[in-house]
C-alpha atoms as a PDB file:
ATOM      1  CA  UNK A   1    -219.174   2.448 -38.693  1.00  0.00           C
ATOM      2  CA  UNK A   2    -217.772   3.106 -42.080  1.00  0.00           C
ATOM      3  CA  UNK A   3    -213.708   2.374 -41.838  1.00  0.00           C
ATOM      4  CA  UNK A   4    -213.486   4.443 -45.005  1.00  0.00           C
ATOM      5  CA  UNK A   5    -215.062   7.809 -43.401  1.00  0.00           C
ATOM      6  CA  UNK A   6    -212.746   6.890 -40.337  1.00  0.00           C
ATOM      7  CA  UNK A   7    -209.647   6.931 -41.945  1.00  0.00           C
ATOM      8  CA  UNK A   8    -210.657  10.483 -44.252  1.00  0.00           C
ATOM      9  CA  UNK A   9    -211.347  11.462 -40.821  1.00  0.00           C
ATOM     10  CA  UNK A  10    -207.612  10.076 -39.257  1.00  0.00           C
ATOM     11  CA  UNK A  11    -205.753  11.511 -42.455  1.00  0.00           C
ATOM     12  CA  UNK A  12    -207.356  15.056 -42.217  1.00  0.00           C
ATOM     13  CA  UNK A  13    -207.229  15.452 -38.512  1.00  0.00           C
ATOM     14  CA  UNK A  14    -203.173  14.549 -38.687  1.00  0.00           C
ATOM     15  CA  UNK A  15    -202.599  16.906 -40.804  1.00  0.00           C
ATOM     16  CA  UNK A  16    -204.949  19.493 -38.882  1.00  0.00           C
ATOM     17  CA  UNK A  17    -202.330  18.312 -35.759  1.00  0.00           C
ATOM     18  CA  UNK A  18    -199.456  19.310 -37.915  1.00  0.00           C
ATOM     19  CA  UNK A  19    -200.066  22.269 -39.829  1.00  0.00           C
ATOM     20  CA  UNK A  20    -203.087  23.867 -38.525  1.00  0.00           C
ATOM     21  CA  UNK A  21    -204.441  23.575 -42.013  1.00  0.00           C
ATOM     22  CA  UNK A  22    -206.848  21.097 -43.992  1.00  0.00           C
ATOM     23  CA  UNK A  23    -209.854  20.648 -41.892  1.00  0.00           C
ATOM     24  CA  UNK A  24    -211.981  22.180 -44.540  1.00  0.00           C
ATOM     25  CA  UNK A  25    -209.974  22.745 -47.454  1.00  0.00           C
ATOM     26  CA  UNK A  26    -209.275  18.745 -47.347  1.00  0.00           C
ATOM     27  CA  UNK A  27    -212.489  17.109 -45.784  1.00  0.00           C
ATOM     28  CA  UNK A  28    -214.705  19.332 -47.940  1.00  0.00           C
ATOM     29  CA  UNK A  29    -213.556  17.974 -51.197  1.00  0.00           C
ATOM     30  CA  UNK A  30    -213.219  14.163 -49.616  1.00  0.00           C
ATOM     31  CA  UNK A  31    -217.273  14.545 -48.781  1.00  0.00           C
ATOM     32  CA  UNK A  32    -217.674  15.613 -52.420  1.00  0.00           C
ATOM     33  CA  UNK A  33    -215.263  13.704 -54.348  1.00  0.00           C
ATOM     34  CA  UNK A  34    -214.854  10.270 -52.563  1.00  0.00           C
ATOM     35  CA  UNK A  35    -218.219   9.811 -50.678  1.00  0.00           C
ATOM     36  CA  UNK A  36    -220.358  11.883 -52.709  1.00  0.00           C
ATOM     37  CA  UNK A  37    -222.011  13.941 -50.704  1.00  0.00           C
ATOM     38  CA  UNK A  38    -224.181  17.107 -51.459  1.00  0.00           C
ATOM     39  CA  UNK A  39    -222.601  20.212 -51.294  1.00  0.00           C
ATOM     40  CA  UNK A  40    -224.667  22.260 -48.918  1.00  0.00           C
ATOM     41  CA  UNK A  41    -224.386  19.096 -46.589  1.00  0.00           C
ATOM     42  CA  UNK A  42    -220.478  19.012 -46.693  1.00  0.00           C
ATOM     43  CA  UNK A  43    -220.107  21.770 -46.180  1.00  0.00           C
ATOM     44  CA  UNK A  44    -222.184  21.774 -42.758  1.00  0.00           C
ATOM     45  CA  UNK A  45    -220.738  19.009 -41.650  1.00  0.00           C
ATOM     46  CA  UNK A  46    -217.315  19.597 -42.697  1.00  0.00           C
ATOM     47  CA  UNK A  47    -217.935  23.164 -39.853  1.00  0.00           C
ATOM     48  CA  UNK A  48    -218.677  20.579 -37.288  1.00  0.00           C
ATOM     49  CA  UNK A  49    -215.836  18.603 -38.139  1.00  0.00           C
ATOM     50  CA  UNK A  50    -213.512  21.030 -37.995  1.00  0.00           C
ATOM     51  CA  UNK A  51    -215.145  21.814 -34.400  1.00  0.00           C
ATOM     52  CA  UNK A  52    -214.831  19.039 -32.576  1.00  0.00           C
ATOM     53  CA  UNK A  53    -210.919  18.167 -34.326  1.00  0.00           C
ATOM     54  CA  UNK A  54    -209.515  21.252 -33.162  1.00  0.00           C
ATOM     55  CA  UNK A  55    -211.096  21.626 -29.995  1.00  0.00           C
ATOM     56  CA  UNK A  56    -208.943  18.366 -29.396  1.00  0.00           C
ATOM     57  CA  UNK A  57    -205.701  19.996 -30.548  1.00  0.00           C
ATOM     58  CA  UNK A  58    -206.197  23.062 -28.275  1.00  0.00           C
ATOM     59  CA  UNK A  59    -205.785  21.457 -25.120  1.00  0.00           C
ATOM     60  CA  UNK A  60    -202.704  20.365 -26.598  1.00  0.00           C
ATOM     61  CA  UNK A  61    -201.395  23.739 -27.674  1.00  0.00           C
ATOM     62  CA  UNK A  62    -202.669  25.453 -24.877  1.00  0.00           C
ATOM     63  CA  UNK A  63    -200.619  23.514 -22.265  1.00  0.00           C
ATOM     64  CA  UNK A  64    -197.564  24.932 -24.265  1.00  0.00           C
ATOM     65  CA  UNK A  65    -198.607  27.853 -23.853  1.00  0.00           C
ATOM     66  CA  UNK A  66    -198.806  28.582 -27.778  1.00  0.00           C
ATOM     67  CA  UNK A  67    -201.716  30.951 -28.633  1.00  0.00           C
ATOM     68  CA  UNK A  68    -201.515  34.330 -28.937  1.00  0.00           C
ATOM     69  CA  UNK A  69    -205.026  35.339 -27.518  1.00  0.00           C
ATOM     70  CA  UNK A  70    -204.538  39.270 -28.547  1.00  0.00           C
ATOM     71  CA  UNK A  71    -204.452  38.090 -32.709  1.00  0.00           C
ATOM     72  CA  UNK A  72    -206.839  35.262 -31.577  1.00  0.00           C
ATOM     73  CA  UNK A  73    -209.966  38.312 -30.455  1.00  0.00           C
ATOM     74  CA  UNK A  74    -208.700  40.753 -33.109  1.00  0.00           C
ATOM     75  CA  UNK A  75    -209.571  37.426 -35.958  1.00  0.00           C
ATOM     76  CA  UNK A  76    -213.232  37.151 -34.142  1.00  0.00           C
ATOM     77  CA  UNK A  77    -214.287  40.400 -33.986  1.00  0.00           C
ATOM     78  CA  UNK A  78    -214.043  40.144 -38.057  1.00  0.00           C
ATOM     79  CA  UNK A  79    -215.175  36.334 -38.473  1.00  0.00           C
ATOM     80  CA  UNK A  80    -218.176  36.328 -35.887  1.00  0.00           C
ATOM     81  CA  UNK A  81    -219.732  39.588 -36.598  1.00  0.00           C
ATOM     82  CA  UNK A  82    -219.471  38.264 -40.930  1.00  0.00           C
ATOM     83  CA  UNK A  83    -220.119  35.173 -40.200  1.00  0.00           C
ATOM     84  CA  UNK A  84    -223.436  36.159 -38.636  1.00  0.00           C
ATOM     85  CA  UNK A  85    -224.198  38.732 -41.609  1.00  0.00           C
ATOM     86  CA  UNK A  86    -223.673  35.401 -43.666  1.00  0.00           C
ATOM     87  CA  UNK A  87    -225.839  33.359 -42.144  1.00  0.00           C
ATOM     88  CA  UNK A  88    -228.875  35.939 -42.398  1.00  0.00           C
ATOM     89  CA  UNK A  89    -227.922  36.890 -46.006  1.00  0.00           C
ATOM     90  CA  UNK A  90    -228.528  32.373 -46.434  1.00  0.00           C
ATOM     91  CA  UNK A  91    -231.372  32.559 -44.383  1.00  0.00           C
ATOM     92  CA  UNK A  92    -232.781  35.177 -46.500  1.00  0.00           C
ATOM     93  CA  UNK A  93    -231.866  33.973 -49.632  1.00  0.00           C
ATOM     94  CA  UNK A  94    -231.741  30.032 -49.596  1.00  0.00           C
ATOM     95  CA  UNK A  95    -230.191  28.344 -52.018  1.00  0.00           C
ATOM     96  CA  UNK A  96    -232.336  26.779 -54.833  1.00  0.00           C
ATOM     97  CA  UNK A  97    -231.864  23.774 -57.093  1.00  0.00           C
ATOM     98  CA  UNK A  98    -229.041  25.794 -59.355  1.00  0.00           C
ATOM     99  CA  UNK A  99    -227.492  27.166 -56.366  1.00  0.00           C
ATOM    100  CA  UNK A 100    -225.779  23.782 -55.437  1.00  0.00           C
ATOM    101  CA  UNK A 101    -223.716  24.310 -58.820  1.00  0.00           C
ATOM    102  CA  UNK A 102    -222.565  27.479 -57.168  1.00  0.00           C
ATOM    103  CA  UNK A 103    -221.826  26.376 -54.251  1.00  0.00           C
ATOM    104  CA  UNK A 104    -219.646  23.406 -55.109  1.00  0.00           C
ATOM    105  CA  UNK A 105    -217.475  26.403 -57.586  1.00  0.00           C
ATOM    106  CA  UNK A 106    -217.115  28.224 -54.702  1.00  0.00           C
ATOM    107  CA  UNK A 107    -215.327  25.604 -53.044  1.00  0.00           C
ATOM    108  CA  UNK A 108    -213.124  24.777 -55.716  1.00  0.00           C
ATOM    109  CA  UNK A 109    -212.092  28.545 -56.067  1.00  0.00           C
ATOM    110  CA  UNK A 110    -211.608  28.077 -51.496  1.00  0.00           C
ATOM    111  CA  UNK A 111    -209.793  25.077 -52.157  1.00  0.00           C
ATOM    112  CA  UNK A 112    -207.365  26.907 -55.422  1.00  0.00           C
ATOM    113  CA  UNK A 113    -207.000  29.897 -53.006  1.00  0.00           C
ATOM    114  CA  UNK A 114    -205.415  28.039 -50.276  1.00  0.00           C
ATOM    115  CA  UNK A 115    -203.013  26.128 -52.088  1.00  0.00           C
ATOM    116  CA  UNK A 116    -201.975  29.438 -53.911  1.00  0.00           C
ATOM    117  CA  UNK A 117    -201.682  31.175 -50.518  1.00  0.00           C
ATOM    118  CA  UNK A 118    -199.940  28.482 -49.343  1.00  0.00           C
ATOM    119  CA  UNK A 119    -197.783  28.970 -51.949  1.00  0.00           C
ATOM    120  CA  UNK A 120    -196.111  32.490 -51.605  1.00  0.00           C
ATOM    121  CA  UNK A 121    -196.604  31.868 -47.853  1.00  0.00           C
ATOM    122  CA  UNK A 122    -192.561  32.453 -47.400  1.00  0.00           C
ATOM    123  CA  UNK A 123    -192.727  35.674 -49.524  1.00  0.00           C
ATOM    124  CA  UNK A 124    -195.805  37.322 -47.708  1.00  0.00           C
ATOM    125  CA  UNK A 125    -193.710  36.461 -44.454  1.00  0.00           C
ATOM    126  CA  UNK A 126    -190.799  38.092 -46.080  1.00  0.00           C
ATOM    127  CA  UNK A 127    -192.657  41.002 -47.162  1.00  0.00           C
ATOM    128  CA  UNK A 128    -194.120  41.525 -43.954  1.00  0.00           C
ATOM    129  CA  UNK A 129    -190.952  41.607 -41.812  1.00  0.00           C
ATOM    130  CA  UNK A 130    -189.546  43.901 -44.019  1.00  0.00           C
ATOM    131  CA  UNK A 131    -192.177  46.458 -43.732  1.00  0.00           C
ATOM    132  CA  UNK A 132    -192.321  45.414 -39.848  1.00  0.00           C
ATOM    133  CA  UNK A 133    -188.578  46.066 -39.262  1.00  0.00           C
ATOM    134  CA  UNK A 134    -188.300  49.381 -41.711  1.00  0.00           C
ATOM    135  CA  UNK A 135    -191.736  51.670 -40.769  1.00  0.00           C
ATOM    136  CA  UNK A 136    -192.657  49.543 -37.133  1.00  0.00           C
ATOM    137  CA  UNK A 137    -194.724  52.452 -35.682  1.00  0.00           C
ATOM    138  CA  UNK A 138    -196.956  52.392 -39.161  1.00  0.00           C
ATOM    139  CA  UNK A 139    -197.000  48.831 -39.697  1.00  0.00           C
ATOM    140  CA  UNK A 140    -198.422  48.227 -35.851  1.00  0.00           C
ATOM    141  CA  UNK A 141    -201.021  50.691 -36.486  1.00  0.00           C
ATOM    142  CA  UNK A 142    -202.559  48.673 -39.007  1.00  0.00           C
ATOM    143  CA  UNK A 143    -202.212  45.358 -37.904  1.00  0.00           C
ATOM    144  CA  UNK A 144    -205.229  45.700 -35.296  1.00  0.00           C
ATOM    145  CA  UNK A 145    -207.655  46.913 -38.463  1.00  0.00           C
ATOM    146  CA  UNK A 146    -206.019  45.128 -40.991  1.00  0.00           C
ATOM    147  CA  UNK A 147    -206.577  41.397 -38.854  1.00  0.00           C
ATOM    148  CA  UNK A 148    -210.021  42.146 -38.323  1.00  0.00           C
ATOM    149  CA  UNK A 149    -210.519  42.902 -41.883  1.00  0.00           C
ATOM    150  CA  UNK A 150    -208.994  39.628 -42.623  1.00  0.00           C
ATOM    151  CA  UNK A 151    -211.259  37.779 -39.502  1.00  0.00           C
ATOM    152  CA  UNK A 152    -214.289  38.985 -41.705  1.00  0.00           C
ATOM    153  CA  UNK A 153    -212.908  37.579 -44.955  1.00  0.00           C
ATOM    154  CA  UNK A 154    -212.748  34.322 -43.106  1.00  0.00           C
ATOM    155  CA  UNK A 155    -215.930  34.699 -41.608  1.00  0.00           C
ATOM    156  CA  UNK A 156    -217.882  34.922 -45.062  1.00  0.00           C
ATOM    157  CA  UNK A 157    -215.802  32.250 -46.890  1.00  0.00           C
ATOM    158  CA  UNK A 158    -215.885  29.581 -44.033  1.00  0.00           C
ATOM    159  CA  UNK A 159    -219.603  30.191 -43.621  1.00  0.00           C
ATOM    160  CA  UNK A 160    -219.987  29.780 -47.191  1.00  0.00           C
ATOM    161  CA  UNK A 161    -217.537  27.016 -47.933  1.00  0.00           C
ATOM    162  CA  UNK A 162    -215.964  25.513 -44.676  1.00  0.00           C
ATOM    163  CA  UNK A 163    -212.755  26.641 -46.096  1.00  0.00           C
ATOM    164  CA  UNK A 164    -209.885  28.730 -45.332  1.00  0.00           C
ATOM    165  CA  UNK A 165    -210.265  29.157 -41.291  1.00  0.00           C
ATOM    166  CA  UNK A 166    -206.768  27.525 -41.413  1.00  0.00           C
ATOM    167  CA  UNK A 167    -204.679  27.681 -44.224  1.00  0.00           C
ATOM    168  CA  UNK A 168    -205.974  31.266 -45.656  1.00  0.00           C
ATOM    169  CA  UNK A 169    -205.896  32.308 -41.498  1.00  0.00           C
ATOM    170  CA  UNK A 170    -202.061  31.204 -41.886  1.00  0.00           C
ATOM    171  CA  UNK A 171    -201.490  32.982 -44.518  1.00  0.00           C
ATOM    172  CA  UNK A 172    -202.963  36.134 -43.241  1.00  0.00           C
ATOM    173  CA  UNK A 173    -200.885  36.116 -40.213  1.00  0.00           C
ATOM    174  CA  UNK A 174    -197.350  35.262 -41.152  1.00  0.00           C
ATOM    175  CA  UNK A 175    -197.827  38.593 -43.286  1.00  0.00           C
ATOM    176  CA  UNK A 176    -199.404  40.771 -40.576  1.00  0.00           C
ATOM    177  CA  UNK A 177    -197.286  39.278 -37.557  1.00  0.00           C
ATOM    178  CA  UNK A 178    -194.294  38.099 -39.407  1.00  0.00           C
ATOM    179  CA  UNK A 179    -192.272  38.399 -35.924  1.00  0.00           C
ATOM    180  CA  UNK A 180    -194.364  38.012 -33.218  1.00  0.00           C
ATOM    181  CA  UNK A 181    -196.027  34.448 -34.479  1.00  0.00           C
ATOM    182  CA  UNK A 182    -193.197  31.425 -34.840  1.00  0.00           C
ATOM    183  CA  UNK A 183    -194.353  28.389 -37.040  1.00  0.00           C
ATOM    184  CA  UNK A 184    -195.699  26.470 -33.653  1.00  0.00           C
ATOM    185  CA  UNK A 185    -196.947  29.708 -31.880  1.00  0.00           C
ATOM    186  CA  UNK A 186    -199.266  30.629 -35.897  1.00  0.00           C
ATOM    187  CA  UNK A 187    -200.369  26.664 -35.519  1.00  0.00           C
ATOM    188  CA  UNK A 188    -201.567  27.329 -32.748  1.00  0.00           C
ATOM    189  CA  UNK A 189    -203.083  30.542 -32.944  1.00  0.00           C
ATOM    190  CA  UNK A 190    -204.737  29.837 -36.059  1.00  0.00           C
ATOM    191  CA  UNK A 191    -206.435  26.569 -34.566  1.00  0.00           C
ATOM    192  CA  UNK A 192    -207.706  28.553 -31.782  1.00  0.00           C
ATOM    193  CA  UNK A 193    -209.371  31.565 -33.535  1.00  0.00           C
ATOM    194  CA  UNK A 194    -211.318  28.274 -36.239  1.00  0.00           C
ATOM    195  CA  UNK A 195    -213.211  26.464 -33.132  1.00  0.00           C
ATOM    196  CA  UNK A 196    -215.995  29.470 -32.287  1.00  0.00           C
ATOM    197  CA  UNK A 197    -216.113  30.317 -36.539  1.00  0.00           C
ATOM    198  CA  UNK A 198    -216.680  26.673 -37.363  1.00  0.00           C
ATOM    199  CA  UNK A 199    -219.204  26.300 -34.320  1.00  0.00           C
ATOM    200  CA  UNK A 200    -221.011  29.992 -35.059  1.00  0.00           C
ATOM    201  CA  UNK A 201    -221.044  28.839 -38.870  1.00  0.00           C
ATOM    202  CA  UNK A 202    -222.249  25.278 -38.069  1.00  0.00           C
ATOM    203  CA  UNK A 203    -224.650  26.283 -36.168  1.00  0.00           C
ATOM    204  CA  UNK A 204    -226.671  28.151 -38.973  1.00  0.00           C
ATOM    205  CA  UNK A 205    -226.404  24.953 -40.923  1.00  0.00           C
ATOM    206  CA  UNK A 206    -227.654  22.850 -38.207  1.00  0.00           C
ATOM    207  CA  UNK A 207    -230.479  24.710 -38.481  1.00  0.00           C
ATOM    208  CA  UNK A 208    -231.404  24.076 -41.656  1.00  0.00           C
ATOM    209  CA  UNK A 209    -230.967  20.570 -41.878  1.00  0.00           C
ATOM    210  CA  UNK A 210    -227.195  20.443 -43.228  1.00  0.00           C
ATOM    211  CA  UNK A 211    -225.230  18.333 -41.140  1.00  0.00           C
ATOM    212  CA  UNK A 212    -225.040  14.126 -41.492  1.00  0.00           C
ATOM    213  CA  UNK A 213    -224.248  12.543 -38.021  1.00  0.00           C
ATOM    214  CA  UNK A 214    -223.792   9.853 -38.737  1.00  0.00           C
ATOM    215  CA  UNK A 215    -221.127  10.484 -41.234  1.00  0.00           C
ATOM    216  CA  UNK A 216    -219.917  13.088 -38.440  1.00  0.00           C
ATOM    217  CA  UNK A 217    -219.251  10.580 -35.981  1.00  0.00           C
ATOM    218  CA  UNK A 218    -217.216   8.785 -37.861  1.00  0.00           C
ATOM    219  CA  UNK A 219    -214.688  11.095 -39.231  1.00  0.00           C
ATOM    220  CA  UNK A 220    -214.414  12.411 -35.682  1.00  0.00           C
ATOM    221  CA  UNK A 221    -213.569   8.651 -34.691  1.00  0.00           C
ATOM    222  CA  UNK A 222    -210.428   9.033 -36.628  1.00  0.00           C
ATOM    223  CA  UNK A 223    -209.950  12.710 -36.099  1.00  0.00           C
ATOM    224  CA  UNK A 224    -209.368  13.365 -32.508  1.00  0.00           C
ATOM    225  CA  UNK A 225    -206.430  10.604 -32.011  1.00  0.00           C
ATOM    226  CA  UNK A 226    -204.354  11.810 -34.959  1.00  0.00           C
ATOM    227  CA  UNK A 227    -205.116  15.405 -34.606  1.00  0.00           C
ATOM    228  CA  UNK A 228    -203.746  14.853 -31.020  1.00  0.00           C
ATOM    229  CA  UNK A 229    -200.734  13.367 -32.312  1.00  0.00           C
ATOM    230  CA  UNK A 230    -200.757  15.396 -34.986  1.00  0.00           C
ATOM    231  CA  UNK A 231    -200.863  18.964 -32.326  1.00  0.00           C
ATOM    232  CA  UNK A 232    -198.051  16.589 -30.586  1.00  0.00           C
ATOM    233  CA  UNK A 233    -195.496  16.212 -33.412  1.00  0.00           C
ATOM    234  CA  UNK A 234    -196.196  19.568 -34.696  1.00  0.00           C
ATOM    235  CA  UNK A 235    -193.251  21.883 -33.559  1.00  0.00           C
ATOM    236  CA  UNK A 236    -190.982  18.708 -34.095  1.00  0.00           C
ATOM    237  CA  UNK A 237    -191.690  18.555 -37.489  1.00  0.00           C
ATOM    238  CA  UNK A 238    -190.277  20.560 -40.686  1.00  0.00           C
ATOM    239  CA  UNK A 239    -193.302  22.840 -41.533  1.00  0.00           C
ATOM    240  CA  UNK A 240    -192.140  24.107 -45.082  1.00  0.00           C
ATOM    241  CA  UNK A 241    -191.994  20.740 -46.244  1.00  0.00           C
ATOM    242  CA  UNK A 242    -195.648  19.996 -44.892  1.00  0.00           C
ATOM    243  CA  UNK A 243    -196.824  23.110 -46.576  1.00  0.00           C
ATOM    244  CA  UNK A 244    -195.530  22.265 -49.857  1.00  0.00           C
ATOM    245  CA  UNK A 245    -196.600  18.627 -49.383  1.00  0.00           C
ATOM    246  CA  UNK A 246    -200.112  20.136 -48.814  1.00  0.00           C
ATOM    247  CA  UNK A 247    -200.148  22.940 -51.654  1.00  0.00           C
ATOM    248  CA  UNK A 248    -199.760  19.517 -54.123  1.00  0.00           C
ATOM    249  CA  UNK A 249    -202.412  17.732 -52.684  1.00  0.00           C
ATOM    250  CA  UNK A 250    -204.837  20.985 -52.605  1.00  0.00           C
ATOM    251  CA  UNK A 251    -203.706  21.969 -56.006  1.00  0.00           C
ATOM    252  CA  UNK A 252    -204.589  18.223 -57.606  1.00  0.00           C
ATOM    253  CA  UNK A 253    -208.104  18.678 -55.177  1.00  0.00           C
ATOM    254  CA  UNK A 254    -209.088  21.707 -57.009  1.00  0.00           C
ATOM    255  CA  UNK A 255    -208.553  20.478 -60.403  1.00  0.00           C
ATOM    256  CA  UNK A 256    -210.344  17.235 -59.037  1.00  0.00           C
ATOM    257  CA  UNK A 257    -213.031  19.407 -58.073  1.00  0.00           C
ATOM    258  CA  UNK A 258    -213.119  21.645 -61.302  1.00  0.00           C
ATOM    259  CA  UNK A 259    -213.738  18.384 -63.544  1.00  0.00           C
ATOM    260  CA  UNK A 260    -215.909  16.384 -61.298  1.00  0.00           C
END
């Protein structure tokens, strides 16, 4: 057991508890950055990380009767059915040598994404209740279509990168159901809809070889505690302070990332 991986693992799956947020757009870069990992294999085990941590926050959330299972099957429809046309678009088309370059940009970019949607969170939950409370007949027709549109965004960038099931999902919803979803009911919610995305997802990189148990066991040594006291503490805790907590750390993780 490596006390090191344990403790990325505690740290990430706390602040998965708290915020919904972090499982990829944190661990990802930690397998990169700190343990050097490869790319392709951080990413697939980062997907089965993110499994088995929020699986453990569920039970939590769901005895509080927190998820909204209506936005929860809208978001798969979308992330399942992309995540799929993903996975036989990598099967197809495999990534060579070069490719692992690529890949690791396209997790910075995730990573840069989330902190800046993280960012004007507030102001696309602003924006959203306005149009909500002014044209409501309008607005509810879209937000079916417009979810699982977002659900398939998801789907191809989690598949691709492990990130953005949680903090992009967030930031998705507080726009589209800027009433319906409070800041413990869109934790909750957005944990929920990750577990079968990060399973369907990890499952096409267990396939080809992409996932380290070893280093998986460990991280989910520290994970499921904390992410348990993490899902415990969450609606007791002030989440814009989190979020802007975690839009500094992301923000100094891309630029980590972009110079590495």
């Amino acid at each position: 057991m490596h006390w090191m991986e344990v403790a990325a693992g505690a740290l990430t799956g706390l602040i998965v508890g708290l915020t919904g947020v972090g499982g990829g757009a944190l661990m990802t870069p930690i397998l990169l950055l700190i343990f050097g990992v490869a790319p392709a294999t951080a990413v697939g085990t980062d997907l089965w990380f993110a499994a088995f941590t929020k699986i453990a926050a569920t039970r939590i959330h769901h005895g509080h009767d927190l998820i909204d299972w209506q936005v929860v099957k809208r978001l798969w429809v979308g992330s399942l059915t992309f995540s799929g046309m993903t996975l036989v678009f990598l099967k197809w088309h495999p990534l060579q040598a070069g490719g692992f370059h690529s890949l690791k940009l396209a997790i910075t970019g995730a990573v840069l994404v989330t902190a800046v949607g993280l960012m004007f969170q507030t102001r696309l939950h602003e924006w959203g209740r306005r149009l909500r409370l002014n044209d409501a007949e309008r607005f509810k027709s879209w937000q079916a279509p417009l979810t699982i549109l977002a659900g398939a965004v998801l789907g191809v960038l989690v598949t691709l990168t492990s990130v953005g099931a949680g903090a992009i999902g967030v930031v998705f919803m507080v726009h589209l159901y800027p009433l319906r979803l409070t800041p413990a009911r869109l934790v909750a919610t957005d944990i929920v809809h990750a577990i079968p995305l990060a399973i369907f997802a990890g499952l096409g990189h267990l396939y080809v070889g992409n996932v380290n148990f070893v280093l998986l066991g460990n991280l989910l040594c520290g994970s499921i505690p904390a992410v348990i006291v993490g899902a415990l503490l969450s609606s007791r805790l002030p989440q814009p302070l989190l979020r802007w907590l975690l839009v500094c750390v992301l923000l100094m993780v891309s630029l980590k990332l972009w110079f590495s």
